[in-house]
N, C-alpha and C. Protein backbone atom coordinates (compact mmCIF):
# COMPACT_ATOMS: atom_id res chain seq x y z
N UNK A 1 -0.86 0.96 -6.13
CA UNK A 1 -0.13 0.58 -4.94
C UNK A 1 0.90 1.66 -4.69
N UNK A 2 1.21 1.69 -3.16
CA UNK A 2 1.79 3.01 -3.31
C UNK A 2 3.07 2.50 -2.32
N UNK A 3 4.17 2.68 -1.89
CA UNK A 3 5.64 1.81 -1.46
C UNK A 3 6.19 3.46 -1.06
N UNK A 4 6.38 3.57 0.30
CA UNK A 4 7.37 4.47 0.84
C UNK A 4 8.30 3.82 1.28
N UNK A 5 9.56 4.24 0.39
CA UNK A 5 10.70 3.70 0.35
C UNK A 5 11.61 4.61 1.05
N UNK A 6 11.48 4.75 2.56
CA UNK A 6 12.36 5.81 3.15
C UNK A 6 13.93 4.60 3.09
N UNK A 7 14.12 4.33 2.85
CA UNK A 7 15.45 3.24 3.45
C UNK A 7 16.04 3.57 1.24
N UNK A 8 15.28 3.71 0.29
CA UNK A 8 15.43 3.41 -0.56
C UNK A 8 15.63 2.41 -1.75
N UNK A 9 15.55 1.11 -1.42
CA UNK A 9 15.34 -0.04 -1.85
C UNK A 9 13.83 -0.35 -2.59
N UNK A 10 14.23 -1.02 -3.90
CA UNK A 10 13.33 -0.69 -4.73
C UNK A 10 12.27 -1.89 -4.65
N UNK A 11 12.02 -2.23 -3.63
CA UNK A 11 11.52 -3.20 -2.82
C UNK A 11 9.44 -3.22 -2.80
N UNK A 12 9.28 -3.72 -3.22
CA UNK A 12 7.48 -3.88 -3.39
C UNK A 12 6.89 -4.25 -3.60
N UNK A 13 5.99 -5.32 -2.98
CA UNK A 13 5.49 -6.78 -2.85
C UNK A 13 3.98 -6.97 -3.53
N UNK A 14 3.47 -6.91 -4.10
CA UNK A 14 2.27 -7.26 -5.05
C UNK A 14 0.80 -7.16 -3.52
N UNK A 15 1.27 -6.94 -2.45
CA UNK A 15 -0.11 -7.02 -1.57
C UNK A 15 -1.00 -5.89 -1.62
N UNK A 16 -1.93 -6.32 -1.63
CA UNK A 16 -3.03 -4.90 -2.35
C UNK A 16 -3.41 -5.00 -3.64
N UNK A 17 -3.00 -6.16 -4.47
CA UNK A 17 -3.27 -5.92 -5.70
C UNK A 17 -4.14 -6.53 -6.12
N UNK A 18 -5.69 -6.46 -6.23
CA UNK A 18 -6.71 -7.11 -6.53
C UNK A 18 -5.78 -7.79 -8.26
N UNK A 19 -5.61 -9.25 -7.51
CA UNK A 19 -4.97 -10.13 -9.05
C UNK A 19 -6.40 -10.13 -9.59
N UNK A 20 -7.16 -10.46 -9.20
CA UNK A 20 -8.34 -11.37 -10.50
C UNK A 20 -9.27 -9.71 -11.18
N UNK A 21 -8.87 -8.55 -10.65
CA UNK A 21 -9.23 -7.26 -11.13
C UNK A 21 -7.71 -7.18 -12.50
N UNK A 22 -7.20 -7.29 -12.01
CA UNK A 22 -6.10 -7.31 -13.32
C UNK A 22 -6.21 -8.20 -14.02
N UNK A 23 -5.89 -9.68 -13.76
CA UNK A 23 -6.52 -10.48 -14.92
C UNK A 23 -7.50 -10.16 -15.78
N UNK A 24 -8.51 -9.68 -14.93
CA UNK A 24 -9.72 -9.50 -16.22
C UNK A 24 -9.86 -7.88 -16.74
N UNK A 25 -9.21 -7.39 -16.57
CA UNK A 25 -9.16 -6.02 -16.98
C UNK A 25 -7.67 -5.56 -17.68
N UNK A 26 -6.85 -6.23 -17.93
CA UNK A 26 -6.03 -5.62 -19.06
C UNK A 26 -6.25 -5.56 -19.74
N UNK A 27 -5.14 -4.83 -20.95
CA UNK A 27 -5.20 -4.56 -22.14
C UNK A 27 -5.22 -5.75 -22.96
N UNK A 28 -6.23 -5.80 -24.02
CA UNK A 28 -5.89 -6.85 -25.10
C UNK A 28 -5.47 -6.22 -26.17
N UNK A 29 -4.27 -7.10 -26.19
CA UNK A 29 -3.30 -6.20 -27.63
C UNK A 29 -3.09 -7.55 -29.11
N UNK A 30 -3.16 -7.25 -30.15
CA UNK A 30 -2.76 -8.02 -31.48
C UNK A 30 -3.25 -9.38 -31.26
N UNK A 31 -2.91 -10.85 -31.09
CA UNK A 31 -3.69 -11.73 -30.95
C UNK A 31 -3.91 -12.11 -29.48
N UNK A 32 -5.00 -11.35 -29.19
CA UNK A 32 -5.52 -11.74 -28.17
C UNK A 32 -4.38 -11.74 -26.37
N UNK A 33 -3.31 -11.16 -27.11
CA UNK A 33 -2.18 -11.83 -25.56
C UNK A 33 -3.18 -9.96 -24.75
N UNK A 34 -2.42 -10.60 -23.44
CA UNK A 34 -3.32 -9.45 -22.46
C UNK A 34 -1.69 -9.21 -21.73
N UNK A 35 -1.88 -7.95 -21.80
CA UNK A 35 -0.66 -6.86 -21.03
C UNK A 35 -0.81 -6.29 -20.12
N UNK A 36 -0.18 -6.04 -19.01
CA UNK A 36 -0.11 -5.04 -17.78
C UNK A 36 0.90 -4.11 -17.90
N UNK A 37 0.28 -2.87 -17.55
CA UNK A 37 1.64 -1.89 -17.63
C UNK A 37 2.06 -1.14 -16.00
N UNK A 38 2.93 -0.94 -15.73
CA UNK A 38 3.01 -0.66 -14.34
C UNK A 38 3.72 0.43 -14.93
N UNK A 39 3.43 2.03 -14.11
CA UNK A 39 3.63 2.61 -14.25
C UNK A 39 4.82 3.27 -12.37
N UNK A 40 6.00 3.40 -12.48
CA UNK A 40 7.11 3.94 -11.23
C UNK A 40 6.85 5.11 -11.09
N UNK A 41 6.99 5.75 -10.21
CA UNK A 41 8.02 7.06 -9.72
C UNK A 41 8.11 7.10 -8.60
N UNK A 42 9.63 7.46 -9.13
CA UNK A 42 10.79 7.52 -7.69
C UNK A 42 11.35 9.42 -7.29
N UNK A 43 10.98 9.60 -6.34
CA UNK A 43 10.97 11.36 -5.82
C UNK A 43 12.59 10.92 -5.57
N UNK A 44 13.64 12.06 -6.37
CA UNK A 44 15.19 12.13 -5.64
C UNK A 44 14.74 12.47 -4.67
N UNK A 45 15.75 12.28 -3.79
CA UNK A 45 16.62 13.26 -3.25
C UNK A 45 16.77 14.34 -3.51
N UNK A 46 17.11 15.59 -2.68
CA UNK A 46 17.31 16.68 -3.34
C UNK A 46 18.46 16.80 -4.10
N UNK A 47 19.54 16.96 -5.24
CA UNK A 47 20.28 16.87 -5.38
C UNK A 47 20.44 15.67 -5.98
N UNK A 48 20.23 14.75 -6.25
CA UNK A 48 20.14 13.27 -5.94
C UNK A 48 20.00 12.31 -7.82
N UNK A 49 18.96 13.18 -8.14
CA UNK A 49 18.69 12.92 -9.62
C UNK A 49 19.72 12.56 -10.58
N UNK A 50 20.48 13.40 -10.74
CA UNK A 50 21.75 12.94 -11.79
C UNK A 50 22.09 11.31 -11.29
N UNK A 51 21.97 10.96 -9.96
CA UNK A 51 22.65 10.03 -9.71
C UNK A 51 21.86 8.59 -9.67
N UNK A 52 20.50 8.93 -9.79
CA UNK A 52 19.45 7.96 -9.48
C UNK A 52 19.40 7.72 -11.55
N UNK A 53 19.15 8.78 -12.12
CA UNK A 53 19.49 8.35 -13.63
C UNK A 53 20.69 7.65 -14.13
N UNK A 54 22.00 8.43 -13.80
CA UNK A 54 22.80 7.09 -14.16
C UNK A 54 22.98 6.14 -13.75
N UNK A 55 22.23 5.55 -12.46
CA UNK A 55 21.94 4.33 -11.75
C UNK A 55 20.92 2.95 -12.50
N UNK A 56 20.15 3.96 -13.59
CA UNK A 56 19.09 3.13 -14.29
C UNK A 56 20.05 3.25 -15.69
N UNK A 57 20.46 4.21 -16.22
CA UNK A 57 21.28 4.04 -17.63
C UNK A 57 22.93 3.25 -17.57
N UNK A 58 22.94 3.17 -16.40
CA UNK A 58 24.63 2.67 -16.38
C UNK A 58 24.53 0.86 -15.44
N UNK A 59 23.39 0.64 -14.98
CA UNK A 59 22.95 -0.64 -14.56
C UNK A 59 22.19 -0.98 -14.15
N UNK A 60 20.98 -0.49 -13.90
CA UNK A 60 19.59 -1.13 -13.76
C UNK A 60 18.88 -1.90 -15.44
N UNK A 61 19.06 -0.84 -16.52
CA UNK A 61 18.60 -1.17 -17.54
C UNK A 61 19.55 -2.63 -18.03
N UNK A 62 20.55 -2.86 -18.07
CA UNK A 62 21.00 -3.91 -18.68
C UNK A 62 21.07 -5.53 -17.02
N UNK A 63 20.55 -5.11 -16.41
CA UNK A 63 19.97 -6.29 -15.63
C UNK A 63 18.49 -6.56 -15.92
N UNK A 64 17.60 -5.32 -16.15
CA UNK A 64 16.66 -5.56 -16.55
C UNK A 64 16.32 -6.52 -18.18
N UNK A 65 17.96 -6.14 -18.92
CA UNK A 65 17.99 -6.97 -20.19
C UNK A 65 17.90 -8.40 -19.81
N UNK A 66 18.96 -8.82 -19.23
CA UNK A 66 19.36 -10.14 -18.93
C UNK A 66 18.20 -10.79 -17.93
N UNK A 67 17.24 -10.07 -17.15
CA UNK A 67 15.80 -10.89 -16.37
C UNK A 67 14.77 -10.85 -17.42
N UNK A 68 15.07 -10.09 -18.74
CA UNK A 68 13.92 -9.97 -19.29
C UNK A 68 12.65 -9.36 -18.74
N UNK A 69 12.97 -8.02 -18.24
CA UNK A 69 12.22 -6.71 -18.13
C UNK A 69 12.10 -6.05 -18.89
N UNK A 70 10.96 -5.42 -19.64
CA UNK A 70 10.48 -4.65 -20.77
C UNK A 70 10.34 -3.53 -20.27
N UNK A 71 11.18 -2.04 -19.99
CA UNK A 71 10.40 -1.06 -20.36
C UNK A 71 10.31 -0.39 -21.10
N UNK A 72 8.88 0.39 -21.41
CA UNK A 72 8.61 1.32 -22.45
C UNK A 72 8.60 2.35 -22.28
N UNK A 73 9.17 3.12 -21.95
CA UNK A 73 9.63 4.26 -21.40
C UNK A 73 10.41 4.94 -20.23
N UNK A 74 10.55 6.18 -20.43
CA UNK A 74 11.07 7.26 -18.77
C UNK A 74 11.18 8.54 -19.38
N UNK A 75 10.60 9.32 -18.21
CA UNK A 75 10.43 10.29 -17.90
C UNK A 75 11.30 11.41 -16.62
N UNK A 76 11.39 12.47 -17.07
CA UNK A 76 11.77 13.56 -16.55
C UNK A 76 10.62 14.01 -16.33
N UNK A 77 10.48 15.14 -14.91
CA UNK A 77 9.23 16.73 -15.28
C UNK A 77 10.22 17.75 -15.42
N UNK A 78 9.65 18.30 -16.57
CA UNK A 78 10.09 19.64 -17.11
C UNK A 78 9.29 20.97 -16.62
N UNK A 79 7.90 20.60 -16.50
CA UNK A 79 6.82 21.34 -15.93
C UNK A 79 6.33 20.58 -14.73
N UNK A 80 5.94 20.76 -13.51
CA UNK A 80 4.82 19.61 -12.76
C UNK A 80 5.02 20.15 -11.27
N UNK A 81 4.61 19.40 -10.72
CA UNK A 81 4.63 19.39 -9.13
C UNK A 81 6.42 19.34 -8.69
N UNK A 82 7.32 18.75 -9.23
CA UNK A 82 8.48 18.57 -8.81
C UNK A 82 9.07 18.42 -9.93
N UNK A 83 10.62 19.02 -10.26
CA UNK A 83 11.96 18.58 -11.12
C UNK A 83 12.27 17.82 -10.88
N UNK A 84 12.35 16.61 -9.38
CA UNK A 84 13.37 15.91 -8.79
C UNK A 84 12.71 14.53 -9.00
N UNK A 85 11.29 14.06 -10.26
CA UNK A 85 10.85 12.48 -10.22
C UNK A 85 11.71 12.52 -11.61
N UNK A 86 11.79 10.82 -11.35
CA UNK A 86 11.71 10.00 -12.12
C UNK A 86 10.68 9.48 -12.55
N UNK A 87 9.92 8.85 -13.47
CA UNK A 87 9.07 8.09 -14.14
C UNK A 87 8.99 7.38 -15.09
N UNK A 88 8.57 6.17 -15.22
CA UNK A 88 8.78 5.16 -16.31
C UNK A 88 8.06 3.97 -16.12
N UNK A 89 7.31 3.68 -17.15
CA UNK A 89 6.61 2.32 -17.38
C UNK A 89 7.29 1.09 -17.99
N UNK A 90 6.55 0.11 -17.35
CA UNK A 90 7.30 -0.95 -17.64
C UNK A 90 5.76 -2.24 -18.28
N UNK A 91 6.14 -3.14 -19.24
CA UNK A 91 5.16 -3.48 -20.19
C UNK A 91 5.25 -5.26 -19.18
N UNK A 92 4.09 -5.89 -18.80
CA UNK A 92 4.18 -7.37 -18.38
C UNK A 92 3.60 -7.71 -19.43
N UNK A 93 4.00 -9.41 -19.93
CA UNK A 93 2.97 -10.06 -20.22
C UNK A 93 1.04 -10.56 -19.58
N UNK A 94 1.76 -10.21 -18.19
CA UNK A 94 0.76 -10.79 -17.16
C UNK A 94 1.19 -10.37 -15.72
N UNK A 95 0.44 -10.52 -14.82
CA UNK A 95 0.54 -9.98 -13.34
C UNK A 95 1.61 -11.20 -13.28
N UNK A 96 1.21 -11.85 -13.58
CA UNK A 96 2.10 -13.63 -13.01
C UNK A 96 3.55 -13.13 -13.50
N UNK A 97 4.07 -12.95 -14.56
CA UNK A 97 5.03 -12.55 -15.41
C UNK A 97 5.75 -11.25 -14.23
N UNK A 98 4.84 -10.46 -13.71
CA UNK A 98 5.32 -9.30 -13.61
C UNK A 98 5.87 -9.79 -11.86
N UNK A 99 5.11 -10.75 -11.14
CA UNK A 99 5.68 -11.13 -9.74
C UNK A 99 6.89 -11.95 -10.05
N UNK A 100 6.93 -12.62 -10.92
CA UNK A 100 8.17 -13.59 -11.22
C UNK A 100 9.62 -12.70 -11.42
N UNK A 101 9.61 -11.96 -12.64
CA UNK A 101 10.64 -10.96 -12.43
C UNK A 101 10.95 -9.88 -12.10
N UNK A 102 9.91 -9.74 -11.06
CA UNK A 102 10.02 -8.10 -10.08
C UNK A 102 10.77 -8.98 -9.09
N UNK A 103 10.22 -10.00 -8.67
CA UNK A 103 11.02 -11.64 -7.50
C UNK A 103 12.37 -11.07 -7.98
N UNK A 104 12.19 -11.77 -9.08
CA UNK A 104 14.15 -12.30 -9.55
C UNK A 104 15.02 -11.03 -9.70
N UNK A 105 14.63 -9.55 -10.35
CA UNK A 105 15.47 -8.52 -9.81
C UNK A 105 15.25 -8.17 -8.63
N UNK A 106 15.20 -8.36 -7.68
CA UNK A 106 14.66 -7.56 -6.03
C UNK A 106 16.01 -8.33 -5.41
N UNK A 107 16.17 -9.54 -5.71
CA UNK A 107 17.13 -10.96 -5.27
C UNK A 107 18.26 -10.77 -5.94
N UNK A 108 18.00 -9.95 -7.36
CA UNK A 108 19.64 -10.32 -8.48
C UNK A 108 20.93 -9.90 -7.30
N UNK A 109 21.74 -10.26 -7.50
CA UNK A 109 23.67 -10.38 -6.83
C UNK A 109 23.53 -9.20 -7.40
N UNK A 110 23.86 -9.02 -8.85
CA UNK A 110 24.31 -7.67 -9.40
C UNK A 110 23.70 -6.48 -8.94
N UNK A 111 22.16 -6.39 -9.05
CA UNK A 111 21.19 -5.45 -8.55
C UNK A 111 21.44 -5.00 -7.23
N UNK A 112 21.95 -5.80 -6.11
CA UNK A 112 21.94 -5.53 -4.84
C UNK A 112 23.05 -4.97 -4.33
N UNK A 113 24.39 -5.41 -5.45
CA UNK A 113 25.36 -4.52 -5.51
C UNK A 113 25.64 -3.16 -5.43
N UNK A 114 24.59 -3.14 -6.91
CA UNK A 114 24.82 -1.75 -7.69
C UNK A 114 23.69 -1.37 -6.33
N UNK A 115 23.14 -1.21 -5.59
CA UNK A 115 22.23 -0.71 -4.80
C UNK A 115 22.97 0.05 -3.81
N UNK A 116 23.56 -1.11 -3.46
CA UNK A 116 24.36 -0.72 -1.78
C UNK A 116 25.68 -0.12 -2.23
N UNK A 117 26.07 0.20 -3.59
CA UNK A 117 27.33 1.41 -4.21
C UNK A 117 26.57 2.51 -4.41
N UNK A 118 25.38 2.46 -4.89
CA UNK A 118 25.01 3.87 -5.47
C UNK A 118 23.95 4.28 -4.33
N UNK A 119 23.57 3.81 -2.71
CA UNK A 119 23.02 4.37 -1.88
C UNK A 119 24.02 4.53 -1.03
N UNK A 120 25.57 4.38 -1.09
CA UNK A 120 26.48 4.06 0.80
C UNK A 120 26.30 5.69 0.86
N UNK A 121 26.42 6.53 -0.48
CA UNK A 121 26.43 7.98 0.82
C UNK A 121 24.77 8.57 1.48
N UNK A 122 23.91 7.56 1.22
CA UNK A 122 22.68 8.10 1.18
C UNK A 122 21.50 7.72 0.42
N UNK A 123 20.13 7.74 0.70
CA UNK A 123 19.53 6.63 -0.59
C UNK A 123 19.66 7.83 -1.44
N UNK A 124 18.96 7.27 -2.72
CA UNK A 124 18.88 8.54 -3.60
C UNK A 124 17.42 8.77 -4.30
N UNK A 125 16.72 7.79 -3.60
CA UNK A 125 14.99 8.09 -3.84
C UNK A 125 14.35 8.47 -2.52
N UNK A 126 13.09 9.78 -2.00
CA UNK A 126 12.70 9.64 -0.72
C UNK A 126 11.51 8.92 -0.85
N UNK A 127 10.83 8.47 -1.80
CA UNK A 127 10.16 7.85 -1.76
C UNK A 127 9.60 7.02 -3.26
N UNK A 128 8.96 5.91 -3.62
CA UNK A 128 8.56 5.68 -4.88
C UNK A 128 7.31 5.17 -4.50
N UNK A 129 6.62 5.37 -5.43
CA UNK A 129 5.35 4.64 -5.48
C UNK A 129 4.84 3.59 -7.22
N UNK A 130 4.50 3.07 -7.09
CA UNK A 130 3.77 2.20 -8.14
C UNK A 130 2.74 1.88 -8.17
N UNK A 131 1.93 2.01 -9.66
CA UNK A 131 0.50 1.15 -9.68
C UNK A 131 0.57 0.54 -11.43
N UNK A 132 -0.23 -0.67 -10.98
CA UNK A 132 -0.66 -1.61 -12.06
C UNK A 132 -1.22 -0.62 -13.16
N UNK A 133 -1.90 -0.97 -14.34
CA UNK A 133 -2.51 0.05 -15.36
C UNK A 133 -2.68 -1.08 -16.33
N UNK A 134 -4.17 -0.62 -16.92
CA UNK A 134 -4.21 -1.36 -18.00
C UNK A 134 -4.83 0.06 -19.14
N UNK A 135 -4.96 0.03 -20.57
CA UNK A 135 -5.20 1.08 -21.18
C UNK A 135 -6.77 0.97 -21.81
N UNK A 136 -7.74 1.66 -21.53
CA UNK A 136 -8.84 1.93 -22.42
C UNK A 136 -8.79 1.38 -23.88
N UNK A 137 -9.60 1.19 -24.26
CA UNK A 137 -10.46 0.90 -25.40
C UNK A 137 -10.38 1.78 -26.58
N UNK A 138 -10.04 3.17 -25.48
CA UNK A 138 -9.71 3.67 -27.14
C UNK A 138 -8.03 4.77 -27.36
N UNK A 139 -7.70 3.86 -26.08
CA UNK A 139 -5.79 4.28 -26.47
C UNK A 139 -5.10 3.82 -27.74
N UNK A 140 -4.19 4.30 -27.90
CA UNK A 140 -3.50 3.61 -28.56
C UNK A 140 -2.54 3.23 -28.02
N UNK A 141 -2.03 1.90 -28.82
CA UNK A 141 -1.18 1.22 -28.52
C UNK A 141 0.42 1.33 -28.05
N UNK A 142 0.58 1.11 -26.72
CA UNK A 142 2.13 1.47 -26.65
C UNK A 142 2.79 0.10 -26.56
């Protein structure tokens, strides 16, 4: 799924997402539970980066504590098409799991705060995109 976020709001509604292709195609991990991994990236701004990172290390991540959002990672490019993404996966129990508290942070008080402080001079993503992911058969386990 792919979300052009010209306004910058981290805003992105599950339409397009073949559910019953994800149900039956995730990962099965340890007893039997089945995982979705959604994989972000958010393009700065030019300039913009320093500020979109301490936006996720100074309060996105500890709202994501308190909704009980899992992620397993983030990324910088050091080498690639652009210096200016962000990237980072995030671990569901389930698609169901993953509409429930993508819902409840999109809505959080705090989240919408810290949004409209750390975009008033400007957004600081020109665009993000996301897609669902489940891992092969012969990944290993993240």
């Amino acid at each position: 799924m792919t979300t052009n976020q010209g306004a910058g709001m981290m805003h992105d509604p599950s339409e397009g997402i073949d559910k019953q292709a994800v149900t039956t195609n995730t990962e099965r991990s340890g007893a039997g539970s089945t995982m979705v991994y959604e994989q972000r990236v958010y393009r700065a701004r030019p300039g913009k980066l320093p500020a979109l990172l301490s936006r996720f290390e100074n309060h996105v991540l500890r709202i994501w504590t308190r909704l009980g959002i899992e992620p397993v990672a983030f990324w910088t490019v050091v080498i690639g098409e652009s210096n200016q993404m962000l990237i980072y996966m995030l671990r569901w129990k389930s698609l169901a799991e993953r509409e429930k508290r993508w819902t409840a942070f999109l809505n959080d008080p705090e989240w919408l705060q810290v949004w409209n402080e750390t975009d008033k001079d400007g957004t600081l993503a020109l665009r993000t995109t996301n897609q669902i992911l489940k891992l092969t058969s012969f990944s290993n386990t993240i």
